[in-house]
PDB file of N, CA and C in Angstrom:
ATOM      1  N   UNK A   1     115.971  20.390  89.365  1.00  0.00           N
ATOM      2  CA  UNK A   1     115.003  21.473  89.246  1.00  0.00           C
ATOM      3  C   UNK A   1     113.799  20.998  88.432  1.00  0.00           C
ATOM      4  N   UNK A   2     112.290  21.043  88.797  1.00  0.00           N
ATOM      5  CA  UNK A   2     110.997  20.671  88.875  1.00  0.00           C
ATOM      6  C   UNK A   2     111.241  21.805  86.536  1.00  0.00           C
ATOM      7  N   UNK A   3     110.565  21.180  86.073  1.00  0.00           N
ATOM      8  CA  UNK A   3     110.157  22.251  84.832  1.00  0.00           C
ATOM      9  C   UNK A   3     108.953  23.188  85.643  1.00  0.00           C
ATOM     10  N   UNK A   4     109.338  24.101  84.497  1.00  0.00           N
ATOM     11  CA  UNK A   4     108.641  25.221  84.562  1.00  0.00           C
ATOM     12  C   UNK A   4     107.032  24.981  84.075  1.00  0.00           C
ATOM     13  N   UNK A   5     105.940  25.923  84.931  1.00  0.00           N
ATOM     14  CA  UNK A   5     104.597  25.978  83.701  1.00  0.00           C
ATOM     15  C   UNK A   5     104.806  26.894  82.629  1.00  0.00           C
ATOM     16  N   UNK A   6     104.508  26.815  81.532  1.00  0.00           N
ATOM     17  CA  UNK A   6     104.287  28.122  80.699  1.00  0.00           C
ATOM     18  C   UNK A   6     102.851  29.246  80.744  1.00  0.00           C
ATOM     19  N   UNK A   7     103.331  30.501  80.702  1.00  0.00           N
ATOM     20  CA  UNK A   7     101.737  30.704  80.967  1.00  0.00           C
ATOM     21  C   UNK A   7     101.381  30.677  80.142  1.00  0.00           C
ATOM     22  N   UNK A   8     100.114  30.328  79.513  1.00  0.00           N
ATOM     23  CA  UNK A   8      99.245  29.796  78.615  1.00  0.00           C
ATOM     24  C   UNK A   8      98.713  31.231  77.853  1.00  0.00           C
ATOM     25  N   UNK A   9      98.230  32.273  78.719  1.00  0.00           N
ATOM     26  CA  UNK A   9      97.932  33.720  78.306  1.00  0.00           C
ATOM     27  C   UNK A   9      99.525  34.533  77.201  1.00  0.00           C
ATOM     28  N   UNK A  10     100.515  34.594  78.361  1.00  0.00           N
ATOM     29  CA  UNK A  10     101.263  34.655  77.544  1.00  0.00           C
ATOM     30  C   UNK A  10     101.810  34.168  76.521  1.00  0.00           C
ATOM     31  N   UNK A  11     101.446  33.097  76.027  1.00  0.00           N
ATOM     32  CA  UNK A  11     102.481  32.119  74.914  1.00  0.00           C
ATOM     33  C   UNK A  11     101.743  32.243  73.993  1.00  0.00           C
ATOM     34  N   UNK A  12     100.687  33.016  73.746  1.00  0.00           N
ATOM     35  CA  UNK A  12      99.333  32.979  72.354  1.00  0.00           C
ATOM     36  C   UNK A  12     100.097  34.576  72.132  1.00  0.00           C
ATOM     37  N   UNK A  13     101.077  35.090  73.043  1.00  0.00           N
ATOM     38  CA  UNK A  13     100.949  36.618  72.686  1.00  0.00           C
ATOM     39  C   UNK A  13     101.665  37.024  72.319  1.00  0.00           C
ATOM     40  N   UNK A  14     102.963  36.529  72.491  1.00  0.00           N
ATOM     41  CA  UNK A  14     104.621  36.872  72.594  1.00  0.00           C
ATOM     42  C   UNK A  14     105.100  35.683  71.543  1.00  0.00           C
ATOM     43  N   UNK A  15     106.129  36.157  71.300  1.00  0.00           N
ATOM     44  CA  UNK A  15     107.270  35.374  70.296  1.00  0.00           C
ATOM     45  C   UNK A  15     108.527  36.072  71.403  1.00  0.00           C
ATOM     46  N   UNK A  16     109.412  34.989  70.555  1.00  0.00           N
ATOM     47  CA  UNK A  16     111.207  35.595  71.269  1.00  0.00           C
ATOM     48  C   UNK A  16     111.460  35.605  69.559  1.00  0.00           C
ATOM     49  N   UNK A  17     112.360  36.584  69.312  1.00  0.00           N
ATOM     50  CA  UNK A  17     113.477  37.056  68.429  1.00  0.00           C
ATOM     51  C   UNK A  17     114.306  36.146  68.362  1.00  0.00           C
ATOM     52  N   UNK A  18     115.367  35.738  67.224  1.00  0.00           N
ATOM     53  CA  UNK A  18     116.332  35.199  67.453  1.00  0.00           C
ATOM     54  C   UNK A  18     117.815  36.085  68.163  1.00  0.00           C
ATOM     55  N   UNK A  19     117.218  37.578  68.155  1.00  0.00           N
ATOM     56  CA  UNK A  19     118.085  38.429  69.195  1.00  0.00           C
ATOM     57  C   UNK A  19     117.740  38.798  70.744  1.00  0.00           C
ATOM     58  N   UNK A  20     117.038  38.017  70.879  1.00  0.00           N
ATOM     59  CA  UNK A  20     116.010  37.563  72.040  1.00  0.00           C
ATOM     60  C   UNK A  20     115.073  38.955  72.760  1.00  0.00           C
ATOM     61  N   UNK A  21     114.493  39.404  71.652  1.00  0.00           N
ATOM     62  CA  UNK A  21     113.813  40.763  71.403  1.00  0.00           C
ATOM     63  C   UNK A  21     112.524  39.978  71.488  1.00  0.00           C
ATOM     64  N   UNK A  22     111.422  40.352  72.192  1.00  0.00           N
ATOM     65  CA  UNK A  22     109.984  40.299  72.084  1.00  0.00           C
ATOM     66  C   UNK A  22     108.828  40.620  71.495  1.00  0.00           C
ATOM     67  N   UNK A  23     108.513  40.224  70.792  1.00  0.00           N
ATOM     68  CA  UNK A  23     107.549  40.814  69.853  1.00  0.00           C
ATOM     69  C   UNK A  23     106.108  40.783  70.123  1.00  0.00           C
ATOM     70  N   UNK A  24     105.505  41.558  70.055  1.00  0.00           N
ATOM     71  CA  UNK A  24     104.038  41.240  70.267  1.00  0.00           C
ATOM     72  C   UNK A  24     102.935  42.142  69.527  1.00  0.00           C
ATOM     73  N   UNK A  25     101.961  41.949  69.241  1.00  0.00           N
ATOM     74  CA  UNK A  25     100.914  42.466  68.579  1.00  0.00           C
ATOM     75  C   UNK A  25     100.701  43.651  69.073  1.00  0.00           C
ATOM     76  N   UNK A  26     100.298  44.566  68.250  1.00  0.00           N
ATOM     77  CA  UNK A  26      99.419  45.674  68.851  1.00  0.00           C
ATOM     78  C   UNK A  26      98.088  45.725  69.806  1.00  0.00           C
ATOM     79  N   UNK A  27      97.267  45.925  70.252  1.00  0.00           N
ATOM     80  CA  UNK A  27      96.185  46.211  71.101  1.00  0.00           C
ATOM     81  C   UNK A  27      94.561  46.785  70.193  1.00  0.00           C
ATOM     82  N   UNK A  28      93.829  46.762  70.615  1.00  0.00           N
ATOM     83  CA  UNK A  28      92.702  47.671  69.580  1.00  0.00           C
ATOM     84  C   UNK A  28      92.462  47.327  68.390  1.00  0.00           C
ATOM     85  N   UNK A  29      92.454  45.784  68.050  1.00  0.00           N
ATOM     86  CA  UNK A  29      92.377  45.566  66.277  1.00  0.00           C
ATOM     87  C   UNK A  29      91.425  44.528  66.036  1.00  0.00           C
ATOM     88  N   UNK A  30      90.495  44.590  67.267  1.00  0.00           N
ATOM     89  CA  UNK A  30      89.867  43.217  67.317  1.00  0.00           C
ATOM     90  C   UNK A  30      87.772  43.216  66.942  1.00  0.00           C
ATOM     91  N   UNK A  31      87.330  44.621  67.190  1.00  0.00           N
ATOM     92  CA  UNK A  31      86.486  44.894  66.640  1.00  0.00           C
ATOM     93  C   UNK A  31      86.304  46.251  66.442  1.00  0.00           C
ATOM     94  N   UNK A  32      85.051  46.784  66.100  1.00  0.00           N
ATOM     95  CA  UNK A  32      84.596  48.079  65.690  1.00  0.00           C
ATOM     96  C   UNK A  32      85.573  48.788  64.408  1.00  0.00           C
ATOM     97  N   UNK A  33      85.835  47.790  63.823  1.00  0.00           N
ATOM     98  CA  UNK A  33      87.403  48.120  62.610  1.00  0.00           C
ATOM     99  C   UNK A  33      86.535  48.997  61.109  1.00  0.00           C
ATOM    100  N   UNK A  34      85.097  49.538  61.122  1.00  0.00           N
ATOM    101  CA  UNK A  34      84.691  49.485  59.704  1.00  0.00           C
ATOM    102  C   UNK A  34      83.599  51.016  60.179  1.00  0.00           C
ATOM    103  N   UNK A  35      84.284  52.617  60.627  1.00  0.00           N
ATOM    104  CA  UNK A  35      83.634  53.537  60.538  1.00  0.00           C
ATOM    105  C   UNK A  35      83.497  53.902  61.797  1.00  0.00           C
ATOM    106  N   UNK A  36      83.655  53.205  62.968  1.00  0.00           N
ATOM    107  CA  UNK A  36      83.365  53.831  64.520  1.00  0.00           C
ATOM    108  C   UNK A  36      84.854  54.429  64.935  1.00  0.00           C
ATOM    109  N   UNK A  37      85.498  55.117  64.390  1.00  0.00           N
ATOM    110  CA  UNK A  37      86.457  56.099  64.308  1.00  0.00           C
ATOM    111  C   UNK A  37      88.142  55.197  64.432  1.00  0.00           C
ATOM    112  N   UNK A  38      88.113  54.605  63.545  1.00  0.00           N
ATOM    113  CA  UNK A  38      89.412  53.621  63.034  1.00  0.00           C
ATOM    114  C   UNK A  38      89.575  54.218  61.544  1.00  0.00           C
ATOM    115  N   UNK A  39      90.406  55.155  61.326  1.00  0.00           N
ATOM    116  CA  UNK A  39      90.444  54.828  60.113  1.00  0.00           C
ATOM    117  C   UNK A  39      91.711  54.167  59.427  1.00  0.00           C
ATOM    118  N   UNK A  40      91.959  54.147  58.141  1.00  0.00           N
ATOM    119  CA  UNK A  40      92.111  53.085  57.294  1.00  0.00           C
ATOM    120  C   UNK A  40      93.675  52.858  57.378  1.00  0.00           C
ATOM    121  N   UNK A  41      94.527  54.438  57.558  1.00  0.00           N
ATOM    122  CA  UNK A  41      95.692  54.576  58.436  1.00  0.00           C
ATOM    123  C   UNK A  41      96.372  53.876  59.650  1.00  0.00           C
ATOM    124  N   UNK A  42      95.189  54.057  60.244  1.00  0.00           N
ATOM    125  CA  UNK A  42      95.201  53.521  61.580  1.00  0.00           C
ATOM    126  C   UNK A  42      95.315  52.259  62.007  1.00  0.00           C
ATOM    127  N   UNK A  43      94.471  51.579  61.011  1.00  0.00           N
ATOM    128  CA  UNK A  43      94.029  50.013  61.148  1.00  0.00           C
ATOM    129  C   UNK A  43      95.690  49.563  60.973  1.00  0.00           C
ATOM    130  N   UNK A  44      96.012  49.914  59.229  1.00  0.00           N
ATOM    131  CA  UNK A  44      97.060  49.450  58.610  1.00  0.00           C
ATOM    132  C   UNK A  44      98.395  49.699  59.392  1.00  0.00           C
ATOM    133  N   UNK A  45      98.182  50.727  60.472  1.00  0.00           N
ATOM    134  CA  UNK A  45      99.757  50.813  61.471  1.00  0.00           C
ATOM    135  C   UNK A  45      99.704  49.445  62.488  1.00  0.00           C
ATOM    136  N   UNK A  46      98.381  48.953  63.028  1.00  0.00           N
ATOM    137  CA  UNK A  46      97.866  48.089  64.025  1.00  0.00           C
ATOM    138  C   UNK A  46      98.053  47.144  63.725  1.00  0.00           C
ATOM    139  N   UNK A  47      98.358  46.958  62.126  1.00  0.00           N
ATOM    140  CA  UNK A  47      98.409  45.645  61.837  1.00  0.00           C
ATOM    141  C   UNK A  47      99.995  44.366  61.681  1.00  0.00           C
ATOM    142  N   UNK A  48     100.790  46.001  62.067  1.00  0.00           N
ATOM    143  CA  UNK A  48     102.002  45.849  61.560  1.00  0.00           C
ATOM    144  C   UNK A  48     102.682  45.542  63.409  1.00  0.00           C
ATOM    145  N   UNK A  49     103.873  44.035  63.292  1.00  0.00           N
ATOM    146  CA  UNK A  49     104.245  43.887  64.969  1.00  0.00           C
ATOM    147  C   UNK A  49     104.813  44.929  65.383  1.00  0.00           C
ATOM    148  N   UNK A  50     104.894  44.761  66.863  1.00  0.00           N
ATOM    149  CA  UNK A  50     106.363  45.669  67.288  1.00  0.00           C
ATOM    150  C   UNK A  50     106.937  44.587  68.862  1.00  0.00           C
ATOM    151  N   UNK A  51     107.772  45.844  69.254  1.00  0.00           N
ATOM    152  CA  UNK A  51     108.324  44.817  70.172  1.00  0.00           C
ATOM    153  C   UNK A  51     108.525  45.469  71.630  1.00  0.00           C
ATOM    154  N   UNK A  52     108.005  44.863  72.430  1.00  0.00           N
ATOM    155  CA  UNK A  52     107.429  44.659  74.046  1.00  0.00           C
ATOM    156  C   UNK A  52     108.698  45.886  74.557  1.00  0.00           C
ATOM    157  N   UNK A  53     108.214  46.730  75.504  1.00  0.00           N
ATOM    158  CA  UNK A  53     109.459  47.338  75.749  1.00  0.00           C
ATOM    159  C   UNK A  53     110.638  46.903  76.835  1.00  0.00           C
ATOM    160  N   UNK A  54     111.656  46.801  76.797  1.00  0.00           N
ATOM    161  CA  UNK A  54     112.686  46.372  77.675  1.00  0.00           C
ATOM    162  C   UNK A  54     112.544  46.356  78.820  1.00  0.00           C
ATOM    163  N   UNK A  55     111.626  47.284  79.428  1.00  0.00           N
ATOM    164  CA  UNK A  55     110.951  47.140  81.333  1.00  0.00           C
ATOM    165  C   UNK A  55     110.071  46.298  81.358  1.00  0.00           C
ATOM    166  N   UNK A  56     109.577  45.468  80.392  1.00  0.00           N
ATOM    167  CA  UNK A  56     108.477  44.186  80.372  1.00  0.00           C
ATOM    168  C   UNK A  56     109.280  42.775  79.952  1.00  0.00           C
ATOM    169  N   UNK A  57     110.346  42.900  79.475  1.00  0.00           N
ATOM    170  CA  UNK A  57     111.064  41.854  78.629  1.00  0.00           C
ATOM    171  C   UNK A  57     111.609  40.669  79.468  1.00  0.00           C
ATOM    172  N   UNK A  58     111.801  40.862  80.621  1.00  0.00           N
ATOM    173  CA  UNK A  58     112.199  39.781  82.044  1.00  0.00           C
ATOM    174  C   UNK A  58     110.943  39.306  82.136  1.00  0.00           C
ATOM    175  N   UNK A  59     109.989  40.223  82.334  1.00  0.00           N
ATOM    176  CA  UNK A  59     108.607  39.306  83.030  1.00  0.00           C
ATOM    177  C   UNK A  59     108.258  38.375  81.621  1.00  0.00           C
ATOM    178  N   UNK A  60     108.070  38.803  81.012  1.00  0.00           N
ATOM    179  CA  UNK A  60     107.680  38.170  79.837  1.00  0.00           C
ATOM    180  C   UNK A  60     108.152  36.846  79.516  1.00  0.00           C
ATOM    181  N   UNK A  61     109.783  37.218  79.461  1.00  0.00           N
ATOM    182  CA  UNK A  61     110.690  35.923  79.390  1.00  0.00           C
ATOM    183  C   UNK A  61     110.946  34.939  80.450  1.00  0.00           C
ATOM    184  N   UNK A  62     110.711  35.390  81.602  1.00  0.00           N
ATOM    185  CA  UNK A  62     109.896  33.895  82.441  1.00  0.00           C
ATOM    186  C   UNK A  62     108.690  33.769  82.478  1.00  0.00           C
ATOM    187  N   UNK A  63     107.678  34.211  81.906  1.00  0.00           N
ATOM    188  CA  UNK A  63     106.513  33.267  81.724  1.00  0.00           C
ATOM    189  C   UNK A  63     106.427  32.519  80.429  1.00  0.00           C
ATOM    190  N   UNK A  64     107.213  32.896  79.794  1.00  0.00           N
ATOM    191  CA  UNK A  64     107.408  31.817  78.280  1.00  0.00           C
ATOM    192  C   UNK A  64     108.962  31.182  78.589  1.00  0.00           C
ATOM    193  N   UNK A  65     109.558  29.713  79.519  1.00  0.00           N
ATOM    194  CA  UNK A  65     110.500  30.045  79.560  1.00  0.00           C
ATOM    195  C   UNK A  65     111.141  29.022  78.381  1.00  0.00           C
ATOM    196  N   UNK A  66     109.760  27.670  77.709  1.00  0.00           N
ATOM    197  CA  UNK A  66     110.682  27.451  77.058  1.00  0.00           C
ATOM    198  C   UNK A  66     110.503  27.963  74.955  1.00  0.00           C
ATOM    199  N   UNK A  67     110.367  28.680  75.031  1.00  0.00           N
ATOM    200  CA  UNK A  67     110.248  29.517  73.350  1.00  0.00           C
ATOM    201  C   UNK A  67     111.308  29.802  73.022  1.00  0.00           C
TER     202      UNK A  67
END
């Protein structure tokens, strides 16, 4: 069997768990962060990971297959 590509998009985005749980960043934290209706609550929840939901967790885990 030929190796796999990794996708390159995905592998800057995703981590694997050592319970092989997915983790990935929040969305929305990348500009307009200082008064254009972010506030300070908000930012500080965005900043914190979470993890990919279980109907995404296959696709995910073959495009990163070796992490």
């Amino acid at each position: 069997m030929p190796k796999l590509k990794t996708h390159s998009g995905a592998k800057k985005r995703f981590n694997l768990t050592k319970s092989g749980k997915v983790k990935r960043a929040h969305a929305f934290k990348s500009h307009l962060l200082n008064g254009h209706g972010k506030d300070t609550k908000r930012k500080r929840g965005l900043r914190a990971g979470a993890y990919a939901d279980k109907t995404n967790e296959s696709a995910i885990k073959r495009m990163i297959p070796y992490k």
